[in-house]
Each structure stands twice: as structure tokens, then as C-alpha cells.
PDB file of N, CA and C in Angstrom:
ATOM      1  N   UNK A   1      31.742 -26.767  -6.895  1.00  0.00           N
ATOM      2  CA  UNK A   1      31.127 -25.616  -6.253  1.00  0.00           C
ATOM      3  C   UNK A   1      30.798 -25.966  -4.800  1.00  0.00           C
ATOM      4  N   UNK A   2      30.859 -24.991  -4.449  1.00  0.00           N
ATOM      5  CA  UNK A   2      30.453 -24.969  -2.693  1.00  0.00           C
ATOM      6  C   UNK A   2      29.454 -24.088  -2.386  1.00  0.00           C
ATOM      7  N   UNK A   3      28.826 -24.191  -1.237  1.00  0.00           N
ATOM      8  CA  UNK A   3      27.922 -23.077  -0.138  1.00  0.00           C
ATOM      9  C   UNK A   3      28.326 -22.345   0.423  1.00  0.00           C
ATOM     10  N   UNK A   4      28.233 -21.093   0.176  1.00  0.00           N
ATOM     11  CA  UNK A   4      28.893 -19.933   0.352  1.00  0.00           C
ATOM     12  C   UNK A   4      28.223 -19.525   2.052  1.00  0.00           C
ATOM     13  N   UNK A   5      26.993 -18.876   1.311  1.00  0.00           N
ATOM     14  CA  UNK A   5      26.366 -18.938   2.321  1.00  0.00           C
ATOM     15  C   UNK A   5      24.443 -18.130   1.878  1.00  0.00           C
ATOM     16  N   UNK A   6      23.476 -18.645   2.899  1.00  0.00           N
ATOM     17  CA  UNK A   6      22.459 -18.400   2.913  1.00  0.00           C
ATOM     18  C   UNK A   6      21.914 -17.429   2.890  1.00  0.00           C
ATOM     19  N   UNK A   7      21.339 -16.798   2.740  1.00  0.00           N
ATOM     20  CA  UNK A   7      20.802 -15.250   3.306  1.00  0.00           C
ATOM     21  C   UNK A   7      19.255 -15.509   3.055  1.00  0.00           C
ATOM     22  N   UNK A   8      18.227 -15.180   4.203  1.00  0.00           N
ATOM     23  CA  UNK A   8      17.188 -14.997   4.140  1.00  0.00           C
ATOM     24  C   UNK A   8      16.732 -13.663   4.389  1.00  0.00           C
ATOM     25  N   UNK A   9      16.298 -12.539   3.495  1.00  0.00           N
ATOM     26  CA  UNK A   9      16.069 -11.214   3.751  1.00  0.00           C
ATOM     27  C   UNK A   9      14.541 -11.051   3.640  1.00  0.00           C
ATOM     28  N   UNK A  10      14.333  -9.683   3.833  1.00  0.00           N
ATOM     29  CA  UNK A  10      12.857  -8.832   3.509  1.00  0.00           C
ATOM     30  C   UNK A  10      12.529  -7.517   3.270  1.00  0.00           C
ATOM     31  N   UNK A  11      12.961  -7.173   2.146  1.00  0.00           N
ATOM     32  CA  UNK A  11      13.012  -5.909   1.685  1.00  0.00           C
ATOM     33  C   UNK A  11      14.435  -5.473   1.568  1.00  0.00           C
ATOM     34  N   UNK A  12      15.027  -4.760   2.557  1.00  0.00           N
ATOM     35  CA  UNK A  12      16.661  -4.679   2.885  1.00  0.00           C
ATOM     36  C   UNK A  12      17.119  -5.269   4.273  1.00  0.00           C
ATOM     37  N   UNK A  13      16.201  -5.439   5.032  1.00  0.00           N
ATOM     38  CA  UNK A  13      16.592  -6.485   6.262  1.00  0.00           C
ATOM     39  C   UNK A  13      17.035  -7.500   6.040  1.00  0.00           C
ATOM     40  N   UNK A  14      18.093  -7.995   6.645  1.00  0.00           N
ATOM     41  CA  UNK A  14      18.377  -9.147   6.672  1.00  0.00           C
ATOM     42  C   UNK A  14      17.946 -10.262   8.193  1.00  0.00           C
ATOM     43  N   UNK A  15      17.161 -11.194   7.390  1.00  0.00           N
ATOM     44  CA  UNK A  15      16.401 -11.405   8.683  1.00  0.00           C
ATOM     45  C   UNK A  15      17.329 -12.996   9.468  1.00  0.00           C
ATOM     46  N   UNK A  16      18.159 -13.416   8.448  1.00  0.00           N
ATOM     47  CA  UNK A  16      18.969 -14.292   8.915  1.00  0.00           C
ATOM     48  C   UNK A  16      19.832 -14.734   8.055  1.00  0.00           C
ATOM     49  N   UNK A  17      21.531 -14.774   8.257  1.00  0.00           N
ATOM     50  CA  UNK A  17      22.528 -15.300   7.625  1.00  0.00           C
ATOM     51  C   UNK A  17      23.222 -16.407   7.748  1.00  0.00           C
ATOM     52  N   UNK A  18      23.424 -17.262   7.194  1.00  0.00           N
ATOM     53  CA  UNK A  18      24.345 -18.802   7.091  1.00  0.00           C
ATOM     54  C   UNK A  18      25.145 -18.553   6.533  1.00  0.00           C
ATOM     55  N   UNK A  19      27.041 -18.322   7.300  1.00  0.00           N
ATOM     56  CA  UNK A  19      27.598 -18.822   6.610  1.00  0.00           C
ATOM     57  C   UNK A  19      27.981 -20.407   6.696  1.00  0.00           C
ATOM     58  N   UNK A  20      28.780 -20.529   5.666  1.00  0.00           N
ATOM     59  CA  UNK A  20      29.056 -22.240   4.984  1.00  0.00           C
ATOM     60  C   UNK A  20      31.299 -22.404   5.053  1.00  0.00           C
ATOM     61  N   UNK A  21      31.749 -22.983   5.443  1.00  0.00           N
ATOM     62  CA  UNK A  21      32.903 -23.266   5.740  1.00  0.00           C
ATOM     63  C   UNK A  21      32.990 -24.674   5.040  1.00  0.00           C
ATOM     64  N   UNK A  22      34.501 -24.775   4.556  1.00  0.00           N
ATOM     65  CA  UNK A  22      34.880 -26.081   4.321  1.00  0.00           C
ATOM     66  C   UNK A  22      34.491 -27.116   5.741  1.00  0.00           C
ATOM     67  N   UNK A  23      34.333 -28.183   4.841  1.00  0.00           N
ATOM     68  CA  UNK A  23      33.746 -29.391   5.786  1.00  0.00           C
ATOM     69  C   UNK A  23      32.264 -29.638   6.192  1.00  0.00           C
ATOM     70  N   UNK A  24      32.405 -30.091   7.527  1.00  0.00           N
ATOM     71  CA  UNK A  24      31.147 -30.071   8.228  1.00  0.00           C
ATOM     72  C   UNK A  24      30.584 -29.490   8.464  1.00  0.00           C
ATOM     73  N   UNK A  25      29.766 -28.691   8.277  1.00  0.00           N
ATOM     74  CA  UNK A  25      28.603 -27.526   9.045  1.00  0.00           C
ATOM     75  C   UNK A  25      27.296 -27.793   9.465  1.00  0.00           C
ATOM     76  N   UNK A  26      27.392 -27.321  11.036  1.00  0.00           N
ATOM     77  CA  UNK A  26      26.618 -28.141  11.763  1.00  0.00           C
ATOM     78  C   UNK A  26      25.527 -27.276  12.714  1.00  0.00           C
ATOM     79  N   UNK A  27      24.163 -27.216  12.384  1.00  0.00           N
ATOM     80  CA  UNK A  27      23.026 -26.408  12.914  1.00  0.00           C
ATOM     81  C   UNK A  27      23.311 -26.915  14.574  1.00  0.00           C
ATOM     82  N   UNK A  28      23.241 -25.801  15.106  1.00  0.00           N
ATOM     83  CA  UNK A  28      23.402 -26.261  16.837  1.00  0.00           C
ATOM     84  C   UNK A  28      22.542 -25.335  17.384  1.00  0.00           C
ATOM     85  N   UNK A  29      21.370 -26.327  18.193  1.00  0.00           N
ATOM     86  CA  UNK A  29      20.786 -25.488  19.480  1.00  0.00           C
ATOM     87  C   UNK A  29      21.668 -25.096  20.507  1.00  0.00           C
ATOM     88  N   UNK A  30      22.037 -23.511  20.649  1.00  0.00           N
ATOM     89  CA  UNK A  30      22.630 -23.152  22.034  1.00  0.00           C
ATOM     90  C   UNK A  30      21.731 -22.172  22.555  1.00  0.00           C
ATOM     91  N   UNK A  31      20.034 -23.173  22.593  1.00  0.00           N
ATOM     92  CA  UNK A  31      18.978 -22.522  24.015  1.00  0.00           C
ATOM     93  C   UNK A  31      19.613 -22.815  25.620  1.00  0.00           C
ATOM     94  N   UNK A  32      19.901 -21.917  25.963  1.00  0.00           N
ATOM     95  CA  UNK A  32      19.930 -22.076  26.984  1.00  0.00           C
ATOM     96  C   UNK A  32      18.745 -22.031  28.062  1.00  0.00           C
ATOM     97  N   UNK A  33      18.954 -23.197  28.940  1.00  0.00           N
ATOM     98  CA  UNK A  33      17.847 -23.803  30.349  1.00  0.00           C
ATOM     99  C   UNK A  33      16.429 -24.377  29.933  1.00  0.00           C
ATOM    100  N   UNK A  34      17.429 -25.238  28.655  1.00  0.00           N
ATOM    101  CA  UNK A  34      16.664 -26.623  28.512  1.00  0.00           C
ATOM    102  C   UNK A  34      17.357 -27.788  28.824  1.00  0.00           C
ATOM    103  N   UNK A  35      16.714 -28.679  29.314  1.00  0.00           N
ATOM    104  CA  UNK A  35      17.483 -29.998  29.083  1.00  0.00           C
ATOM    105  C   UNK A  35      17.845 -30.731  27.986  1.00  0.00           C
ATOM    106  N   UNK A  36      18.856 -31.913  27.734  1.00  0.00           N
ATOM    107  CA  UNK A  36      19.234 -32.556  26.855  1.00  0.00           C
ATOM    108  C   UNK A  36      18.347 -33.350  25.707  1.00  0.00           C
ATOM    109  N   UNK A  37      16.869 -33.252  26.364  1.00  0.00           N
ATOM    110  CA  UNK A  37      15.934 -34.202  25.523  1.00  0.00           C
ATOM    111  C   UNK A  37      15.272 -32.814  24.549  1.00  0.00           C
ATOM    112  N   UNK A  38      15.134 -31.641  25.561  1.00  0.00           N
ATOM    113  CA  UNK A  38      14.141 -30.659  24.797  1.00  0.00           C
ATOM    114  C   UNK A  38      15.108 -29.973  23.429  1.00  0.00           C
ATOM    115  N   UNK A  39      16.106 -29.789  23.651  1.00  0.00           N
ATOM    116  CA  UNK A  39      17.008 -29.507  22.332  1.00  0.00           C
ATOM    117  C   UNK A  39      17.236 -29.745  21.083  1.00  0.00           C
ATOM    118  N   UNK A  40      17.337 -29.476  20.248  1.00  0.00           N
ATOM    119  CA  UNK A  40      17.776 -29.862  19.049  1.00  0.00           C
ATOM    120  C   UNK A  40      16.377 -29.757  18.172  1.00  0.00           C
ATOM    121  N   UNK A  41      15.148 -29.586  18.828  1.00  0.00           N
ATOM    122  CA  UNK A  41      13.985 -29.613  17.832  1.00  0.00           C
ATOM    123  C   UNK A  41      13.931 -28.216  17.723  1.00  0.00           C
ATOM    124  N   UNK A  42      13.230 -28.046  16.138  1.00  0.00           N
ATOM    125  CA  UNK A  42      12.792 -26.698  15.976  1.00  0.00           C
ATOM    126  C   UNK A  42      13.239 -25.716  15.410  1.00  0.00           C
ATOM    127  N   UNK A  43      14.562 -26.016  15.262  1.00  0.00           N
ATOM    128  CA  UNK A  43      15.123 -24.998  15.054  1.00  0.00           C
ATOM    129  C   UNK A  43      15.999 -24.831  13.651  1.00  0.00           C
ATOM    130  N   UNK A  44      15.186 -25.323  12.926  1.00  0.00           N
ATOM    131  CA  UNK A  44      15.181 -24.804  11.206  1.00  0.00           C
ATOM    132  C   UNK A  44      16.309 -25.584  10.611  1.00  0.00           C
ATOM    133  N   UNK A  45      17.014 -26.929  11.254  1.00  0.00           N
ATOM    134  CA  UNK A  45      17.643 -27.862  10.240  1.00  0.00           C
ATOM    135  C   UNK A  45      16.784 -28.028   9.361  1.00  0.00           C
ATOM    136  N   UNK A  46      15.714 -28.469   8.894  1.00  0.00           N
ATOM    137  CA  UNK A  46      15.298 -29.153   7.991  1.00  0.00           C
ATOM    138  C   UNK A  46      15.057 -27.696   6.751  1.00  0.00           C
ATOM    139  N   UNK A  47      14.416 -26.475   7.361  1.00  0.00           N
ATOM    140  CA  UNK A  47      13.783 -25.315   6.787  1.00  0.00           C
ATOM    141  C   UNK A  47      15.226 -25.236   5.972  1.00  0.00           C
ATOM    142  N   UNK A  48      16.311 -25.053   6.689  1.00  0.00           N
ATOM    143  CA  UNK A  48      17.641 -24.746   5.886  1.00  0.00           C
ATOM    144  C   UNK A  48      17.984 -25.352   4.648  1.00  0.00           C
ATOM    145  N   UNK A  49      17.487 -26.795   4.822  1.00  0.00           N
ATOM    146  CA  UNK A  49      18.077 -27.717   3.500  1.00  0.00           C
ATOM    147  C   UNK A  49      16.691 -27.347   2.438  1.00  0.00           C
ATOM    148  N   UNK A  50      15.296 -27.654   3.302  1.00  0.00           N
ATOM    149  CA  UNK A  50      14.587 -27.103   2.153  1.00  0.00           C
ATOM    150  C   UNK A  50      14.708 -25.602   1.436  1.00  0.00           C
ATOM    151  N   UNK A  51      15.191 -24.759   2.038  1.00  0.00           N
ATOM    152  CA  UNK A  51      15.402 -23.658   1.510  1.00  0.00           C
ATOM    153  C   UNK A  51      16.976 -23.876   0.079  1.00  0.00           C
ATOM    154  N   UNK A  52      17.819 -24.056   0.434  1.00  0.00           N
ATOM    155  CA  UNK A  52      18.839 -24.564  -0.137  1.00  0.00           C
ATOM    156  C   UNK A  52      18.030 -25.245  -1.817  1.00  0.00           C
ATOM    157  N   UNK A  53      17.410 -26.344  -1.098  1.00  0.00           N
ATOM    158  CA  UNK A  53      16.745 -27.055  -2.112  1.00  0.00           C
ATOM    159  C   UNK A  53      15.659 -25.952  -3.479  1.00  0.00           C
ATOM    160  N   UNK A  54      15.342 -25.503  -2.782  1.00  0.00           N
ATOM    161  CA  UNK A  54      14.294 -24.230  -3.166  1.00  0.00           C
ATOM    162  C   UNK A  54      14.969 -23.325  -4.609  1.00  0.00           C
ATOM    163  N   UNK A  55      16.347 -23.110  -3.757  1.00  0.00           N
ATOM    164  CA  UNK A  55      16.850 -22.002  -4.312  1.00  0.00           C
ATOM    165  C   UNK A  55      17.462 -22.958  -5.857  1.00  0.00           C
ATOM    166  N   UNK A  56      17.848 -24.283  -5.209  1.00  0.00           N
ATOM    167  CA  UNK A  56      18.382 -24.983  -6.605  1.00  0.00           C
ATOM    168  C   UNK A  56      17.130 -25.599  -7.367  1.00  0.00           C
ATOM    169  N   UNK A  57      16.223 -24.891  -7.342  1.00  0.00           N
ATOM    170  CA  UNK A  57      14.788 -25.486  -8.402  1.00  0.00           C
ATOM    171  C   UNK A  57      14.142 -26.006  -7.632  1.00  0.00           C
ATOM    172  N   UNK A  58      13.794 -26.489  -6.468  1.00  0.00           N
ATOM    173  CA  UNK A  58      12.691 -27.088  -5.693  1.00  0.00           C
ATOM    174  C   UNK A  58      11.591 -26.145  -5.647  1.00  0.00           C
ATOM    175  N   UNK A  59      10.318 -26.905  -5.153  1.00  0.00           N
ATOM    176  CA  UNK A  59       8.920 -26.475  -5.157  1.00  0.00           C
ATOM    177  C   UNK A  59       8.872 -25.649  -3.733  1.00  0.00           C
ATOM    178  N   UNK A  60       8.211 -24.272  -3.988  1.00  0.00           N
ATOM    179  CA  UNK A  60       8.200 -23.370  -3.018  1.00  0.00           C
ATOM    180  C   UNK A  60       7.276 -24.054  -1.370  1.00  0.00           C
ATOM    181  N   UNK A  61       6.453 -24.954  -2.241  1.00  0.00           N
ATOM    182  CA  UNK A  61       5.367 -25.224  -0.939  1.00  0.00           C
ATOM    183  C   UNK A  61       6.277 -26.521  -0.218  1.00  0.00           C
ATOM    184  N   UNK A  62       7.413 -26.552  -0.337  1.00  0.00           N
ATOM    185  CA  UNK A  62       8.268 -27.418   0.507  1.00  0.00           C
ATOM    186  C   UNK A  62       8.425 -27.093   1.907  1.00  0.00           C
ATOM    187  N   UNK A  63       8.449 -25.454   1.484  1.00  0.00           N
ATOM    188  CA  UNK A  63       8.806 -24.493   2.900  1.00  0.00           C
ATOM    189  C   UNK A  63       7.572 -24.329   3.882  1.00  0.00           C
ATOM    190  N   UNK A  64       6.212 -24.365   3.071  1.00  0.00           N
ATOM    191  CA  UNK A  64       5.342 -24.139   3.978  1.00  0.00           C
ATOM    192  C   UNK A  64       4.096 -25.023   3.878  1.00  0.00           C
ATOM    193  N   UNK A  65       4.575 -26.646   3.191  1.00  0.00           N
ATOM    194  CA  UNK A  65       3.468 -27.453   3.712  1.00  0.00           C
ATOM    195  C   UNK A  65       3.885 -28.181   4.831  1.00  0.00           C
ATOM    196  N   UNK A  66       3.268 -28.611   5.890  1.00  0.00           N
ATOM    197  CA  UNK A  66       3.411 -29.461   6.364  1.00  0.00           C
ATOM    198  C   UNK A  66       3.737 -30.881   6.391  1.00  0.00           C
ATOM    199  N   UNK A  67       4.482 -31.511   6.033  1.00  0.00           N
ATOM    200  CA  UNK A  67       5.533 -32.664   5.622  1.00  0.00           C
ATOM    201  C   UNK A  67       4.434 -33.534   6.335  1.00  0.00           C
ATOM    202  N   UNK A  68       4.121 -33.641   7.634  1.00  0.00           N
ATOM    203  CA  UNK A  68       3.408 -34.687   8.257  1.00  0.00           C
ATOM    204  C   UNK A  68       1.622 -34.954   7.826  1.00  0.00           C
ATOM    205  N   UNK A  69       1.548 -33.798   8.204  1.00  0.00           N
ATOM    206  CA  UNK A  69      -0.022 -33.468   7.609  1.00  0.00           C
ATOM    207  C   UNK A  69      -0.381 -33.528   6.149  1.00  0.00           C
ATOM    208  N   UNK A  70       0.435 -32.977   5.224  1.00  0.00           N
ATOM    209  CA  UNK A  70       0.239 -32.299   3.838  1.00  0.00           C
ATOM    210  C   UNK A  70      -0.501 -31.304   3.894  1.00  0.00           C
ATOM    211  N   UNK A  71      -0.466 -30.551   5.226  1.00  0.00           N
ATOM    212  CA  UNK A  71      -1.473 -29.332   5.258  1.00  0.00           C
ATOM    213  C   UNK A  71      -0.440 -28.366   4.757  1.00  0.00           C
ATOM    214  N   UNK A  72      -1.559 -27.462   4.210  1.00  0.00           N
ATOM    215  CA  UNK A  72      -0.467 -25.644   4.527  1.00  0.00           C
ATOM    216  C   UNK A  72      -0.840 -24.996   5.660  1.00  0.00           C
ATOM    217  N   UNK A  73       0.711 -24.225   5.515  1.00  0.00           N
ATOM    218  CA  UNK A  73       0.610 -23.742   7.259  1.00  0.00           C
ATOM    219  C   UNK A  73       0.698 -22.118   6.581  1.00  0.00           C
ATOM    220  N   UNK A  74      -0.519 -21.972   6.717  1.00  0.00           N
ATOM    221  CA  UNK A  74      -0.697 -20.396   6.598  1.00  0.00           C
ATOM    222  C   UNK A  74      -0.502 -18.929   6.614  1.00  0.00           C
ATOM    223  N   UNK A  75       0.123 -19.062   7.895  1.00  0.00           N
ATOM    224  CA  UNK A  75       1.140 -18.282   8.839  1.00  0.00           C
ATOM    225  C   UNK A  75       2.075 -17.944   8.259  1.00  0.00           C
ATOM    226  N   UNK A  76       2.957 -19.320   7.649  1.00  0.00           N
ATOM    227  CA  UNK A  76       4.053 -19.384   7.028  1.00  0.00           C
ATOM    228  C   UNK A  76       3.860 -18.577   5.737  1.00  0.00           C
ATOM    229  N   UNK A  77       2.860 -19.276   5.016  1.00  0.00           N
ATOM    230  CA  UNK A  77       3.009 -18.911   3.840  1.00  0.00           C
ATOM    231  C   UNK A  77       2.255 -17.169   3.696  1.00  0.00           C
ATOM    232  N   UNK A  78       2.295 -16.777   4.684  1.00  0.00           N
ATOM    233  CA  UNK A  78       1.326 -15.319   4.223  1.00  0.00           C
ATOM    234  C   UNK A  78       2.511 -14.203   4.764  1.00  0.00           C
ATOM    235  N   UNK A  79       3.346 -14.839   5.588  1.00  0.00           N
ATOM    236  CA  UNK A  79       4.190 -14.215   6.068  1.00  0.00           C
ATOM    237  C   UNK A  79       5.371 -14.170   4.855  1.00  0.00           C
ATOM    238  N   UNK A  80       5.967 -15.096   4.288  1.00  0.00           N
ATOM    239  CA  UNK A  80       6.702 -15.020   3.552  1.00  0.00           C
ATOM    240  C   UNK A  80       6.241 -14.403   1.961  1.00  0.00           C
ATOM    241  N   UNK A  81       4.882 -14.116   1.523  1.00  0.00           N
ATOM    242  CA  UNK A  81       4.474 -13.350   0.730  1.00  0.00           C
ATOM    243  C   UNK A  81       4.261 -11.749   1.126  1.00  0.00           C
ATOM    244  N   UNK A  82       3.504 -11.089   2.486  1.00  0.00           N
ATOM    245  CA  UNK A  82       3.485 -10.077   3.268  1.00  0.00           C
ATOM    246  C   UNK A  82       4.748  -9.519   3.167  1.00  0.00           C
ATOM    247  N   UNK A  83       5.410 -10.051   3.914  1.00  0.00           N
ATOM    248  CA  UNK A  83       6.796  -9.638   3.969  1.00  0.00           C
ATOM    249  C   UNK A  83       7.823  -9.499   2.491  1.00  0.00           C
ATOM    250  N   UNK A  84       7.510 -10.077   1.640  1.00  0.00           N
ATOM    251  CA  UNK A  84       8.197  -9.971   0.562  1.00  0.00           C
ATOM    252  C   UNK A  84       9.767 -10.659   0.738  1.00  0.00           C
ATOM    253  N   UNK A  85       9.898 -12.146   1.512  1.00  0.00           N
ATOM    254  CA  UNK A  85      10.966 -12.480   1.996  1.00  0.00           C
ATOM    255  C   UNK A  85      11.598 -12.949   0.562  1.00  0.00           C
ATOM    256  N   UNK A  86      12.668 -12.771   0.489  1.00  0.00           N
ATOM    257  CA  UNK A  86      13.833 -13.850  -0.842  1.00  0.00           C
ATOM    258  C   UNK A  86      14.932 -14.685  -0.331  1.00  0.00           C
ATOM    259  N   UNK A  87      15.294 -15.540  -0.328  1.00  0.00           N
ATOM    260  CA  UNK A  87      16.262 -16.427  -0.345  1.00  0.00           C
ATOM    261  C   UNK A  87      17.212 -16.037  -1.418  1.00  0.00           C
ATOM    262  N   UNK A  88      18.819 -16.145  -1.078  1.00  0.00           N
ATOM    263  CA  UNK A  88      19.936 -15.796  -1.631  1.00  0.00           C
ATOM    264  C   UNK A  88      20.581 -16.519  -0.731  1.00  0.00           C
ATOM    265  N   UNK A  89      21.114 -17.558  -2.236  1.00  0.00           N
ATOM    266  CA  UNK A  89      22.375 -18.452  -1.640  1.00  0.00           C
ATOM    267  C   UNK A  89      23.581 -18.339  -2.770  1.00  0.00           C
ATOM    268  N   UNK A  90      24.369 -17.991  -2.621  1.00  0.00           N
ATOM    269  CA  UNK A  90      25.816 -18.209  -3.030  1.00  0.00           C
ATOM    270  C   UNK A  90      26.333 -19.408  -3.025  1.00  0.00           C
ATOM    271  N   UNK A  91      27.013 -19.816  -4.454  1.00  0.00           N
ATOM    272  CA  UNK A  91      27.714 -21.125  -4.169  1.00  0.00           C
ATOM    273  C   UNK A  91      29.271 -20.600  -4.855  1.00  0.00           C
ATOM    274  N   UNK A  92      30.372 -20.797  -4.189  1.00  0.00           N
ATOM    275  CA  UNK A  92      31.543 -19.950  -4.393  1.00  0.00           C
ATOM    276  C   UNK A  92      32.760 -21.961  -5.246  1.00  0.00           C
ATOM    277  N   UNK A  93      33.215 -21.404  -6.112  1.00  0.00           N
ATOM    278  CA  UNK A  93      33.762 -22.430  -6.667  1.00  0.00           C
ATOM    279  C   UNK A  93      35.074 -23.006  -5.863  1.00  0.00           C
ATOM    280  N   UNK A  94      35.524 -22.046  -4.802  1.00  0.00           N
ATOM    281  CA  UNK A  94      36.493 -22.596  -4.049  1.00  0.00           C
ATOM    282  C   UNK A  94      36.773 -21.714  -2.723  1.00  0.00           C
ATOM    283  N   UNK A  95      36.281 -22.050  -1.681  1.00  0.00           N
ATOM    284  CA  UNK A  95      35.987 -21.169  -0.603  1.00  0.00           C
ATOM    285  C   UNK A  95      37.534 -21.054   0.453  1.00  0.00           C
ATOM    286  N   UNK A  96      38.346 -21.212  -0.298  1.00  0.00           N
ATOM    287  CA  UNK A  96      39.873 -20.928   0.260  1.00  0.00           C
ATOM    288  C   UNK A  96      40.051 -20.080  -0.112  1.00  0.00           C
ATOM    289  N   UNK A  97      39.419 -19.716  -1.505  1.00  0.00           N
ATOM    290  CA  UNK A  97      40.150 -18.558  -2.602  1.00  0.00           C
ATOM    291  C   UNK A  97      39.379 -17.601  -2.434  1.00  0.00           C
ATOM    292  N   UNK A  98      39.625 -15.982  -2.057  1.00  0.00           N
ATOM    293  CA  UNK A  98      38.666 -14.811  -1.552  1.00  0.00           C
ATOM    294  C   UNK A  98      38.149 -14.658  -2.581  1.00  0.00           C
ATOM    295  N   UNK A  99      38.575 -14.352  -3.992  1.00  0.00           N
ATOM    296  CA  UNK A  99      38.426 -13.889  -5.224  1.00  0.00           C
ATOM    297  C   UNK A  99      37.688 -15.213  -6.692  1.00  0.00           C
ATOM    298  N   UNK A 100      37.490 -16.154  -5.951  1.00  0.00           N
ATOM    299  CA  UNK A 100      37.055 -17.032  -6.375  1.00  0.00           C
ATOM    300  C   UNK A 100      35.626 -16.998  -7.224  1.00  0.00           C
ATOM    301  N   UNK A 101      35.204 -17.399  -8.269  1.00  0.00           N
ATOM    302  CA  UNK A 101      34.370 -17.511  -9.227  1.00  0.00           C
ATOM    303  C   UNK A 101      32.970 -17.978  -8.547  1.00  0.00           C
ATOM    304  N   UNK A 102      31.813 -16.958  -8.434  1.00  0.00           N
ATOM    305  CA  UNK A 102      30.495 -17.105  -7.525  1.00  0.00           C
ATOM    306  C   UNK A 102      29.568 -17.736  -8.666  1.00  0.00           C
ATOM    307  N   UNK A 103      28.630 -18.111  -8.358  1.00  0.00           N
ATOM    308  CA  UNK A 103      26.977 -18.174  -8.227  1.00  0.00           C
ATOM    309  C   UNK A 103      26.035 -17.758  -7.339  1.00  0.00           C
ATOM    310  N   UNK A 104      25.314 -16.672  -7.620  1.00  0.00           N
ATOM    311  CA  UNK A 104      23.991 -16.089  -7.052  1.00  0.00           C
ATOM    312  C   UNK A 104      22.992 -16.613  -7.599  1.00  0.00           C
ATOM    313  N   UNK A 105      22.357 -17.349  -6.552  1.00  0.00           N
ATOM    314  CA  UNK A 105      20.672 -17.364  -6.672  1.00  0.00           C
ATOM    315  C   UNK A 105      19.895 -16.679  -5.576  1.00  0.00           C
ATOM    316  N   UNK A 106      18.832 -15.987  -6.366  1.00  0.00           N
ATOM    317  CA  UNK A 106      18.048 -15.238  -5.719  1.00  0.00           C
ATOM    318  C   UNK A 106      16.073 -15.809  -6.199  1.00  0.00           C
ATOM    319  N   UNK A 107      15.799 -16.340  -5.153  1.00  0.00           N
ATOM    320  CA  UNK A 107      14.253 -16.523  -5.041  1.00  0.00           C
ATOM    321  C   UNK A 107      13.437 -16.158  -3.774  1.00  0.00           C
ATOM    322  N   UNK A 108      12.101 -15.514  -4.437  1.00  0.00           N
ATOM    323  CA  UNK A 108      11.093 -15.183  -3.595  1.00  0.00           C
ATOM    324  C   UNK A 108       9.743 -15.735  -3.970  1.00  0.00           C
ATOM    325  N   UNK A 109       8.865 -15.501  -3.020  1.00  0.00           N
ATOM    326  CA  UNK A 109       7.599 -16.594  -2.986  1.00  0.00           C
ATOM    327  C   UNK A 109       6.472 -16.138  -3.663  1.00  0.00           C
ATOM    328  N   UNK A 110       7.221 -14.613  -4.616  1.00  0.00           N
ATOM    329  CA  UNK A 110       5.487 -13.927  -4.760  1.00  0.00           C
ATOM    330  C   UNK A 110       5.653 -14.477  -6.390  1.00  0.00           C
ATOM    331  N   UNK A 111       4.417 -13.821  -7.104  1.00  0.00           N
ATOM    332  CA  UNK A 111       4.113 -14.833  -8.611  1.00  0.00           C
ATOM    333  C   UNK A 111       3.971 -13.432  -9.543  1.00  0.00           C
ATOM    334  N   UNK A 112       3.784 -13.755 -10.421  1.00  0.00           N
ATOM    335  CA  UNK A 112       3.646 -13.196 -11.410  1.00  0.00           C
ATOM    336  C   UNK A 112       4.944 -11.976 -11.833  1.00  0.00           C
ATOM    337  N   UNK A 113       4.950 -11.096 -12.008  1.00  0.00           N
ATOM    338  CA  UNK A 113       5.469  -9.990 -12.544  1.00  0.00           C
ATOM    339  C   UNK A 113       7.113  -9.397 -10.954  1.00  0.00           C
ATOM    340  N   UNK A 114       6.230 -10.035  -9.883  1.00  0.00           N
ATOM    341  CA  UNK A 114       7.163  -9.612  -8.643  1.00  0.00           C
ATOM    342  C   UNK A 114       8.155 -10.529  -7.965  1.00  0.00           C
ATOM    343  N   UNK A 115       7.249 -12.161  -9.099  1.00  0.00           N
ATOM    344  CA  UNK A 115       8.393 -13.146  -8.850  1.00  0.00           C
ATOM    345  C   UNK A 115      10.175 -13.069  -9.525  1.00  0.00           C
ATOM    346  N   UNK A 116      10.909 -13.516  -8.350  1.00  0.00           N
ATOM    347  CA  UNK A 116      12.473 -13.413  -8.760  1.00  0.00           C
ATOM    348  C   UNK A 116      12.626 -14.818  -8.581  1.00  0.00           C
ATOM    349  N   UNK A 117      13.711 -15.054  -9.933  1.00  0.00           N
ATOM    350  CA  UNK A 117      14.290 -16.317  -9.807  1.00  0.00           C
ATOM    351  C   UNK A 117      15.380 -15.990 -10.649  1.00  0.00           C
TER     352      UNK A 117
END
């Protein structure tokens, strides 16, 4: 199986899409009128794999504790409940083949009765 691709939505918005290609796939800062040192931070490599991770059974507070601190970051986490955000990742069994044999996973951050998994 392969990575199809990501989808982070909210409601019917789609608030950001990954697709996934054979090989390498590679998160790239193209901020423009920064320099070479200010680049490359920030910009959701790590959120991507934990999300990924998430969707294949990982712990939701991956996304919104703070790794350095062990704090929660609040913001994060009230926003992604508020909003009603879900993660949907596709893993496609052979991404040459259009018609090829899928997997959908679909998870969101809320609990009880409104949680999807």
C-alpha cells in the first residue's frame, strides 16, 4: 500500500490537500524574502507525519502537545474541536494504477457520539 494522499478538512472545506507520488515526497518552504537560515522551519513537516500517524492509530494529543514542553497548546486543540476538523488519508494499493484497490481513513478530534474513526 501507498499514500494516496492527505486531506485535512472542516465541515465541507477543505482546508488543506497532500498529494503523495511514487518515490520521494518532499515538504518544501517556497516563502518567499527569507533567507536561507530562516526557511524550512514551521511549516508542518513534522504536523504531516504526526497526522499520518494519527490516522493509522496514533494518540490524538500528538498533534497538539507540545513535544518540547509536554504542554498543550490550546489554540490548537480548541481549534481543531471548534472547527470540527477530520483528517482523511487514502492509502491506494498501487498508485500507477487509476482504478486501483483504496483505503479510507477518516478521523476527527471530537469524543463521544461525534467521534469518527
Amino acid at each position: 500500500m501507498y499514500l494516496k494522499e492527505l486531506v485535512i478538512s472542516s465541515h465541507s472545506e477543505i482546508i488543506r490537500k497532500i498529494d503523495f507520488n511514487l518515490g520521494a515526497n518532499l515538504i518544501i518552504d517556497e516563502t518567499i524574502g527569507k533567507s536561507d537560515v530562516e526557511t524550512g522551519n514551521n511549516i508542518g513537516k513534522t504536523t504531516v507525519l504526526a497526522l499520518i500517524d494519527y490516522c493509522l492509530g496514533g494518540d490524538s494529543e500528538q498533534i497538539y502537545i507540545d513535544p518540547e514542553t509536554k504542554k498543550e497548546v490550546e489554540f490548537v486543540k480548541s481549534y481543531l474541536i471548534r472547527r470540527e476538523v477530520s483528517i482523511t488519508l487514502t492509502l491506494i494499493e498501487n498508485l500507477e494504477e487509476k482504478d486501483s484497490k483504496e483505503i479510507i481513513i477518516k478521523r476527527n478530534f471530537l469524543q463521544r457520539n461525534k467521534k469518527v474513526i
